[in-house]
PDB file of N, CA and C in Angstrom:
ATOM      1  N   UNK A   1      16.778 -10.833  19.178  1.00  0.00           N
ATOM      2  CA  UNK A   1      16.359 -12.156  18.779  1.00  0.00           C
ATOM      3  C   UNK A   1      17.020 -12.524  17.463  1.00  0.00           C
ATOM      4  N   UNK A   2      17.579 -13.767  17.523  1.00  0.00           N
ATOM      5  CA  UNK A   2      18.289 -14.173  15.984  1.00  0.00           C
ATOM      6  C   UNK A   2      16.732 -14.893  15.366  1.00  0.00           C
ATOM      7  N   UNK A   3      15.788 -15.214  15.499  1.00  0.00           N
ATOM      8  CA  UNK A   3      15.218 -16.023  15.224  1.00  0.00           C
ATOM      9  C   UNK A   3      14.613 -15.577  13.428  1.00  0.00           C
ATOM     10  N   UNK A   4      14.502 -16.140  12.558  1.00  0.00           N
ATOM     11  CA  UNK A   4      14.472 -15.976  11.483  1.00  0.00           C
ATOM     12  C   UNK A   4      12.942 -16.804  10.615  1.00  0.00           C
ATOM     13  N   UNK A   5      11.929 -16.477  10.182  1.00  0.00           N
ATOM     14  CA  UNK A   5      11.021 -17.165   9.812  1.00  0.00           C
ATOM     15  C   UNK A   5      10.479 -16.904   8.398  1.00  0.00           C
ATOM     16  N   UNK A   6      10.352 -17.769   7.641  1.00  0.00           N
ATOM     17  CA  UNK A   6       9.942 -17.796   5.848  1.00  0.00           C
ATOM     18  C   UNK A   6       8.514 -17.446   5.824  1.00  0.00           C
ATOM     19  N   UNK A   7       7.932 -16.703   5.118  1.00  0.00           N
ATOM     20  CA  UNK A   7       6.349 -16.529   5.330  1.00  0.00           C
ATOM     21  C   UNK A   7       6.013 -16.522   3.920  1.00  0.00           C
ATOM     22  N   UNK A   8       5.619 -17.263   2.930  1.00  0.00           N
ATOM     23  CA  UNK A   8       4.874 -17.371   1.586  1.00  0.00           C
ATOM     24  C   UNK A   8       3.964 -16.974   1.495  1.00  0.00           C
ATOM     25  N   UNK A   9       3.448 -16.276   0.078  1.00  0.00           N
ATOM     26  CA  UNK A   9       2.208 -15.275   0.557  1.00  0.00           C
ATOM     27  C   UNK A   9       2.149 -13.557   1.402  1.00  0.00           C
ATOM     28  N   UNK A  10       3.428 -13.244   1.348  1.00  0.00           N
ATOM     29  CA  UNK A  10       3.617 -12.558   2.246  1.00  0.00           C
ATOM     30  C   UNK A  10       2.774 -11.144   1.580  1.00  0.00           C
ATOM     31  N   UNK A  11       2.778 -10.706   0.240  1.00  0.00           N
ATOM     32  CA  UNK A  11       2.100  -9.568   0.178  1.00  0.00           C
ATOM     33  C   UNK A  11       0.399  -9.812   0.241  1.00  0.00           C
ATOM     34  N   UNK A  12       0.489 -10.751   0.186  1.00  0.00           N
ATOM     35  CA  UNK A  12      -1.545 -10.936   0.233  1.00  0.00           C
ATOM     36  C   UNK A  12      -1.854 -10.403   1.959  1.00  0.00           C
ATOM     37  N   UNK A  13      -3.181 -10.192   1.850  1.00  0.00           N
ATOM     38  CA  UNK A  13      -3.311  -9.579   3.377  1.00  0.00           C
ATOM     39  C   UNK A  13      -3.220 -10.464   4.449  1.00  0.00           C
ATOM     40  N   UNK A  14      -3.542 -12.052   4.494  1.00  0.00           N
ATOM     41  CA  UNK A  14      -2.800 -12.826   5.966  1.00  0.00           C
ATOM     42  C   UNK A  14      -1.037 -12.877   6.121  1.00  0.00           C
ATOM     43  N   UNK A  15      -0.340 -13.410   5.014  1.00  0.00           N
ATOM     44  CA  UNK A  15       0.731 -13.052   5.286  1.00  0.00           C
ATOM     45  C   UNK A  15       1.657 -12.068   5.051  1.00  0.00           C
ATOM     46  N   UNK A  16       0.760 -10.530   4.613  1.00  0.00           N
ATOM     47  CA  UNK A  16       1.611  -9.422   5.323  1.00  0.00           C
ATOM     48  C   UNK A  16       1.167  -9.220   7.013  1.00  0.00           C
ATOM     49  N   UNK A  17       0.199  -9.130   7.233  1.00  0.00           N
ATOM     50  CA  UNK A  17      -0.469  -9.122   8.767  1.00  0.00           C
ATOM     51  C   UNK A  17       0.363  -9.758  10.015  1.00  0.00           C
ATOM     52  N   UNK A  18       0.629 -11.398   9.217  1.00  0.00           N
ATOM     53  CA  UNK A  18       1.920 -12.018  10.155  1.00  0.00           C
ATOM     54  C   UNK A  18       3.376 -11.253  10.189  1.00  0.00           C
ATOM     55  N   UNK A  19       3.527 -10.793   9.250  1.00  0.00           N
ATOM     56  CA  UNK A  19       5.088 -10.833   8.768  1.00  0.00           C
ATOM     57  C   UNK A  19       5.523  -9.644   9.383  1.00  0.00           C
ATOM     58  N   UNK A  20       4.072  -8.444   9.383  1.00  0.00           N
ATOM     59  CA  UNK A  20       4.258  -7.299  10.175  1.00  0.00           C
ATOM     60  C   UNK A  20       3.879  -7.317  11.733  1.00  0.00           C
ATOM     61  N   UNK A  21       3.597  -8.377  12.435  1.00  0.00           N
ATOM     62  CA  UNK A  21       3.374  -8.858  13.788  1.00  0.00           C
ATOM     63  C   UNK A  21       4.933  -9.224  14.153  1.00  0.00           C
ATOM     64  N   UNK A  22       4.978 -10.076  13.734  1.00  0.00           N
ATOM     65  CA  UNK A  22       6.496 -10.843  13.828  1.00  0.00           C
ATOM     66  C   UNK A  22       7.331  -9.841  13.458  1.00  0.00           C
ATOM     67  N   UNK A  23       7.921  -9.083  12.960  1.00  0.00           N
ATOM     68  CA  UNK A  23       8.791  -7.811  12.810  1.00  0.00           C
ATOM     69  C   UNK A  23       8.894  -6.949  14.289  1.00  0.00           C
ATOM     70  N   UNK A  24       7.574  -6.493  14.427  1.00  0.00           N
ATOM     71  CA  UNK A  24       7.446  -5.614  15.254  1.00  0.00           C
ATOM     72  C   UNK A  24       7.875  -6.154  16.766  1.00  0.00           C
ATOM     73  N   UNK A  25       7.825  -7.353  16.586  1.00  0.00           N
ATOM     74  CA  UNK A  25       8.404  -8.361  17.717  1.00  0.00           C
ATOM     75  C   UNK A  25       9.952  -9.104  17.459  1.00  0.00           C
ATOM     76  N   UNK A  26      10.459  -8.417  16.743  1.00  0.00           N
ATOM     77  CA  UNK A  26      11.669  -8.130  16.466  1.00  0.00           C
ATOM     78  C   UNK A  26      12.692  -9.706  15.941  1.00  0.00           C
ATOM     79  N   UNK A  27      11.459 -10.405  14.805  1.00  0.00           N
ATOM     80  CA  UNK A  27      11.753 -11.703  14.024  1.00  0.00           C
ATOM     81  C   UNK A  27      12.771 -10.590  13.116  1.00  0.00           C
ATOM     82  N   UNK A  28      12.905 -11.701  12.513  1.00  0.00           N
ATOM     83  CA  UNK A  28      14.001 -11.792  10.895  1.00  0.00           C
ATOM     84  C   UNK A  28      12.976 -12.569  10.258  1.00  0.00           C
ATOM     85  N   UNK A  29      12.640 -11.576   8.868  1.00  0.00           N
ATOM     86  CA  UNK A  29      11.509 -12.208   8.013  1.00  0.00           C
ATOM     87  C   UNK A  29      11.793 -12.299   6.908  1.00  0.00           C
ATOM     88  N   UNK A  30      11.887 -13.577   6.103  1.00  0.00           N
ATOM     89  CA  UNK A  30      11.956 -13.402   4.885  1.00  0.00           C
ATOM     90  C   UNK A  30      10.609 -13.723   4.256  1.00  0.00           C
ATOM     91  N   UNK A  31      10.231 -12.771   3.227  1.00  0.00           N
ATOM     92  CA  UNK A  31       8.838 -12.956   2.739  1.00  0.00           C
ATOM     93  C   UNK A  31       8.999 -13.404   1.659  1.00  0.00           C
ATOM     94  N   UNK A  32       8.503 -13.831   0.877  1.00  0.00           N
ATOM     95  CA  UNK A  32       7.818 -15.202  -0.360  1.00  0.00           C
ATOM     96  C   UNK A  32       6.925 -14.549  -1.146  1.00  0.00           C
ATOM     97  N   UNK A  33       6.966 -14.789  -2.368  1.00  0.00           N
ATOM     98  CA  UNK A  33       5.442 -14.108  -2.884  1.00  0.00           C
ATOM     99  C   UNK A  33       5.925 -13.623  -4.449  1.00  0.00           C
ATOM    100  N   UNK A  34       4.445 -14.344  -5.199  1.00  0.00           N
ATOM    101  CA  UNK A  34       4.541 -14.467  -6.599  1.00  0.00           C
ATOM    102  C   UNK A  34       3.977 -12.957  -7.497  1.00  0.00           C
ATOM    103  N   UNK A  35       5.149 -12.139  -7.042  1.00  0.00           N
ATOM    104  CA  UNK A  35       3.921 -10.806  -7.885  1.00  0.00           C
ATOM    105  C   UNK A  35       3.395 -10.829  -9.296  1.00  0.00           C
ATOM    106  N   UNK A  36       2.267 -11.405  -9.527  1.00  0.00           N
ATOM    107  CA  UNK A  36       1.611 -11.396 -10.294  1.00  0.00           C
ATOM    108  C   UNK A  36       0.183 -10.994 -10.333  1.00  0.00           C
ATOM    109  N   UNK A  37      -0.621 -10.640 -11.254  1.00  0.00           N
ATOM    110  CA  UNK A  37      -2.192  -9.978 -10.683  1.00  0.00           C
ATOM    111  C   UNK A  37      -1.648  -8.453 -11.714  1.00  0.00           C
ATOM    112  N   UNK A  38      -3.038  -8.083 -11.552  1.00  0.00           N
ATOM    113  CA  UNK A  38      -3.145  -7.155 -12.316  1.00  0.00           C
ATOM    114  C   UNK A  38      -4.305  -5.823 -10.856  1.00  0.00           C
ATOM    115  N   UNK A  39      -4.357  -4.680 -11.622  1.00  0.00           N
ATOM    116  CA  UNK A  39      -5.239  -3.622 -10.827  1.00  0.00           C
ATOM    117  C   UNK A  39      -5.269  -3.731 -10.107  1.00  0.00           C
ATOM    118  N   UNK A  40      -6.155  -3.264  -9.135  1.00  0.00           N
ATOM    119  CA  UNK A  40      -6.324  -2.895  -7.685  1.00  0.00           C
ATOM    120  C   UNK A  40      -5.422  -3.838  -6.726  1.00  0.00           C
ATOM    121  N   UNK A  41      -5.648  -5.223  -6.677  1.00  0.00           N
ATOM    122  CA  UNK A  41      -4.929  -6.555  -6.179  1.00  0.00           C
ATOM    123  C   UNK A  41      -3.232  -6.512  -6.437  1.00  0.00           C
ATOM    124  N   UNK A  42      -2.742  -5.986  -7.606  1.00  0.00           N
ATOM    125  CA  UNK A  42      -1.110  -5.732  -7.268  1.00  0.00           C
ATOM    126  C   UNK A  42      -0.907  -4.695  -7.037  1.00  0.00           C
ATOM    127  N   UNK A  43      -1.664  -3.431  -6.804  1.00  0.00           N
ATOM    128  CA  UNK A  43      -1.058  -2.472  -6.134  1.00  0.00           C
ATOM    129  C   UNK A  43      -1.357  -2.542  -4.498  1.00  0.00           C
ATOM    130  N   UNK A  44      -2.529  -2.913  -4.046  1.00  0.00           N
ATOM    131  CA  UNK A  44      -2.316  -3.921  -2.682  1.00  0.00           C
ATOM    132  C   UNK A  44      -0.754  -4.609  -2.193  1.00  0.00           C
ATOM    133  N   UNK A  45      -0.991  -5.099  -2.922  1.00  0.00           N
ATOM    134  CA  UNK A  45       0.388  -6.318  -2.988  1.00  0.00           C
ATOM    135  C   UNK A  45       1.925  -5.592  -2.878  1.00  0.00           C
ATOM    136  N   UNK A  46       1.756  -4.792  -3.920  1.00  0.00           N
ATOM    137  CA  UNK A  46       3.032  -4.061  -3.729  1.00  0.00           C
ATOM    138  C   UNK A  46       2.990  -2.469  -2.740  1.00  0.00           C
ATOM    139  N   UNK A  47       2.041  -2.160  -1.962  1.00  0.00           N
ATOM    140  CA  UNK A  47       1.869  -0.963  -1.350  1.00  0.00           C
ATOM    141  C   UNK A  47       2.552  -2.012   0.217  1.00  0.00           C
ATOM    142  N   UNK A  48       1.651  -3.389   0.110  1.00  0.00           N
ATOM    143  CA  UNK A  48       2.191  -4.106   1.067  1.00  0.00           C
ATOM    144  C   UNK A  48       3.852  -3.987   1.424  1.00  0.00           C
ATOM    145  N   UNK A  49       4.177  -4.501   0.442  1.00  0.00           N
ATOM    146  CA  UNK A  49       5.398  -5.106   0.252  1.00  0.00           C
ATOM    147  C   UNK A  49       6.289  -3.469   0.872  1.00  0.00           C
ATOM    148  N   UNK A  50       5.748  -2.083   0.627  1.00  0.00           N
ATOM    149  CA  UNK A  50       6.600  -1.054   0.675  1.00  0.00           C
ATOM    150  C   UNK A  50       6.382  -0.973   1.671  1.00  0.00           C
ATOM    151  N   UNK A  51       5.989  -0.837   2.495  1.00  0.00           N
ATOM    152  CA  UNK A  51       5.709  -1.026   4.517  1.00  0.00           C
ATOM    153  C   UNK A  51       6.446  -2.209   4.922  1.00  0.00           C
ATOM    154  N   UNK A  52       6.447  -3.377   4.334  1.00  0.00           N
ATOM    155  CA  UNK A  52       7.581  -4.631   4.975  1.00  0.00           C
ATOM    156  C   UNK A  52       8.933  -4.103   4.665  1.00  0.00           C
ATOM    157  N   UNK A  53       9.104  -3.649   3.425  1.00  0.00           N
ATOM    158  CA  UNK A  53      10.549  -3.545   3.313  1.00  0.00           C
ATOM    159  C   UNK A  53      11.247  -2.359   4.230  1.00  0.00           C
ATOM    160  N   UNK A  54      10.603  -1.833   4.852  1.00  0.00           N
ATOM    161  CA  UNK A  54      11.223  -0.604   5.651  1.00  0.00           C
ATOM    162  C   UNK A  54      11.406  -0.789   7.199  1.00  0.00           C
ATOM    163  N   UNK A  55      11.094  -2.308   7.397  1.00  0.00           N
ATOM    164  CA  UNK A  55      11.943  -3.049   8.482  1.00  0.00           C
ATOM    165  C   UNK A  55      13.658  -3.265   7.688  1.00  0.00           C
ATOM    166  N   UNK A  56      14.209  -3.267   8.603  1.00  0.00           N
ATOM    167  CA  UNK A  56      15.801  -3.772   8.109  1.00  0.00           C
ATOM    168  C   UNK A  56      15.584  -5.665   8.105  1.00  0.00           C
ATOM    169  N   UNK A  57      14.898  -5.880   9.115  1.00  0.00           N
ATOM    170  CA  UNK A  57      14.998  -7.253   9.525  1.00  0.00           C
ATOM    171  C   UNK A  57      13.913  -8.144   7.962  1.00  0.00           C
ATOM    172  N   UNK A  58      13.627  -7.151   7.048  1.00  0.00           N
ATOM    173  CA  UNK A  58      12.433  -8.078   5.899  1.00  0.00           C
ATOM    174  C   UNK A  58      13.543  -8.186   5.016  1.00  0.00           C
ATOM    175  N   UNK A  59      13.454  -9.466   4.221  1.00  0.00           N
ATOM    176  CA  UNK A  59      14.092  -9.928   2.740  1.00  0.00           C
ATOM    177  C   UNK A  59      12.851 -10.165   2.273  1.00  0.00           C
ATOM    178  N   UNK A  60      12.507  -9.727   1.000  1.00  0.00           N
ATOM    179  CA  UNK A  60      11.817 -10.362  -0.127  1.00  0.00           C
ATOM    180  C   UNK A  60      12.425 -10.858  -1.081  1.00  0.00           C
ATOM    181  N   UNK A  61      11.669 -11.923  -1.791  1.00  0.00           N
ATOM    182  CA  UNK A  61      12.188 -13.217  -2.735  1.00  0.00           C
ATOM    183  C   UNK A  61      10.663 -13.127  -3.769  1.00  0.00           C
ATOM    184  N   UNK A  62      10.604 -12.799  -4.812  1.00  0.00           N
ATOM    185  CA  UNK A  62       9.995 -12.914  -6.048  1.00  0.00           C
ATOM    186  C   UNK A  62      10.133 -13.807  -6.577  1.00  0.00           C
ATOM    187  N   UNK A  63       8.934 -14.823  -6.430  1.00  0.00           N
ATOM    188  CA  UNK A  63       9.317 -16.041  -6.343  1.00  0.00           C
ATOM    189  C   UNK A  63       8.296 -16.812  -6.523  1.00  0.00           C
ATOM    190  N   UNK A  64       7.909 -17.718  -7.597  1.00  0.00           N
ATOM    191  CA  UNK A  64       6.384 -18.403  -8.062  1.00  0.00           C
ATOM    192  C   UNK A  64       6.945 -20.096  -7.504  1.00  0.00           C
ATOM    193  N   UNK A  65       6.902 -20.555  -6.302  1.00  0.00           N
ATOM    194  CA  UNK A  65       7.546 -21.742  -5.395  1.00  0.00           C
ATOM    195  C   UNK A  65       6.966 -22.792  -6.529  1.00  0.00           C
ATOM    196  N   UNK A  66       6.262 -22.898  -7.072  1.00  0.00           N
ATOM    197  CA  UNK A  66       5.579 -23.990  -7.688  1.00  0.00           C
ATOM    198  C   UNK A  66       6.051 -24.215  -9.037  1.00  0.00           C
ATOM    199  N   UNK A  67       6.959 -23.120  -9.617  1.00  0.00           N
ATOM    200  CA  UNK A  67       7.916 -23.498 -10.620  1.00  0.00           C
ATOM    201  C   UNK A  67       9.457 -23.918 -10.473  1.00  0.00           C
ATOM    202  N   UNK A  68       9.737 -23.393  -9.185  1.00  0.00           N
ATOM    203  CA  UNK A  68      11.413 -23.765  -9.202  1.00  0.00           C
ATOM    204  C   UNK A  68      11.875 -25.033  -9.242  1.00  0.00           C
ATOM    205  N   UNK A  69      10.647 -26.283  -8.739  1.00  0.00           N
ATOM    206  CA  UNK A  69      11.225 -27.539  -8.289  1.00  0.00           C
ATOM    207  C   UNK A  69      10.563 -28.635  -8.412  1.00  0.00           C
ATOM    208  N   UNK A  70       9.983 -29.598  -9.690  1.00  0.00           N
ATOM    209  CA  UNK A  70       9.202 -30.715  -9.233  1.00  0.00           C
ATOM    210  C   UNK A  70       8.751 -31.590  -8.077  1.00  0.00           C
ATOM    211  N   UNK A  71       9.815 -31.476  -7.101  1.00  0.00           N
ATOM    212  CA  UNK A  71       9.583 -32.149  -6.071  1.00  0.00           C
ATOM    213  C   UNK A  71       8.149 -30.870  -5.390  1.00  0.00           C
ATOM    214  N   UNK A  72       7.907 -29.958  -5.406  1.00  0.00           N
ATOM    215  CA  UNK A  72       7.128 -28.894  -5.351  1.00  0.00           C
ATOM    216  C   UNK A  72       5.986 -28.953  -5.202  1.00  0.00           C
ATOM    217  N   UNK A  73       6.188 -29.439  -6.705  1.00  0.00           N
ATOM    218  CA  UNK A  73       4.309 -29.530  -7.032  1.00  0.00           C
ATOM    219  C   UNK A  73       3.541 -30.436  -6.449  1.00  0.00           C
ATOM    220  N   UNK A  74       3.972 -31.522  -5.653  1.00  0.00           N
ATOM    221  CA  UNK A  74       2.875 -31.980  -4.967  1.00  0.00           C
ATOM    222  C   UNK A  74       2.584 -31.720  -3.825  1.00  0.00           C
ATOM    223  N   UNK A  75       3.389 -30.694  -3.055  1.00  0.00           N
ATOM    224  CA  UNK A  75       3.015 -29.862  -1.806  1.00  0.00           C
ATOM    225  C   UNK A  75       2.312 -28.938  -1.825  1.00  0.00           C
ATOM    226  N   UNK A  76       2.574 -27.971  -3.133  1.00  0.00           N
ATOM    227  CA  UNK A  76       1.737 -26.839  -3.152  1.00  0.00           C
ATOM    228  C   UNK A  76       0.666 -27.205  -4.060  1.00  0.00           C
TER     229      UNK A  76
END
């Protein structure tokens, strides 16, 4: 499958859950996601992130969407 899908949020637990559905069904995932947080909640986040990245088919992007672009902020 070429098919390729953006998932924001990706280390929080709904969109790692998708991102690791869609993998296993053999998407191209690029995941999204602002690592920030402190204790228990970023090591979640990043324990996540070490199980996505060991698909070939995951890109992660460190990435707070709501600063890169004024046009932005009124979507998110």
């Amino acid at each position: 499958m070429n098919n390729i899908i953006i998932i924001t949020g990706v280390a929080g637990f709904i969109g790692y859950s998708l991102a690791d559905k869609l993998l296993n069904k053999r998407y191209s995932i690029i995941g999204i996601d602002a690592m920030f947080g402190s204790g228990e909640n970023l090591r979640l986040k990043q324990r996540r992130l070490e199980i996505l990245q060991e698909y070939k088919a995951f890109k992660f992007v460190n990435v707070d969407l709501s600063l890169m672009n004024n046009n932005l902020r009124g979507v998110l």
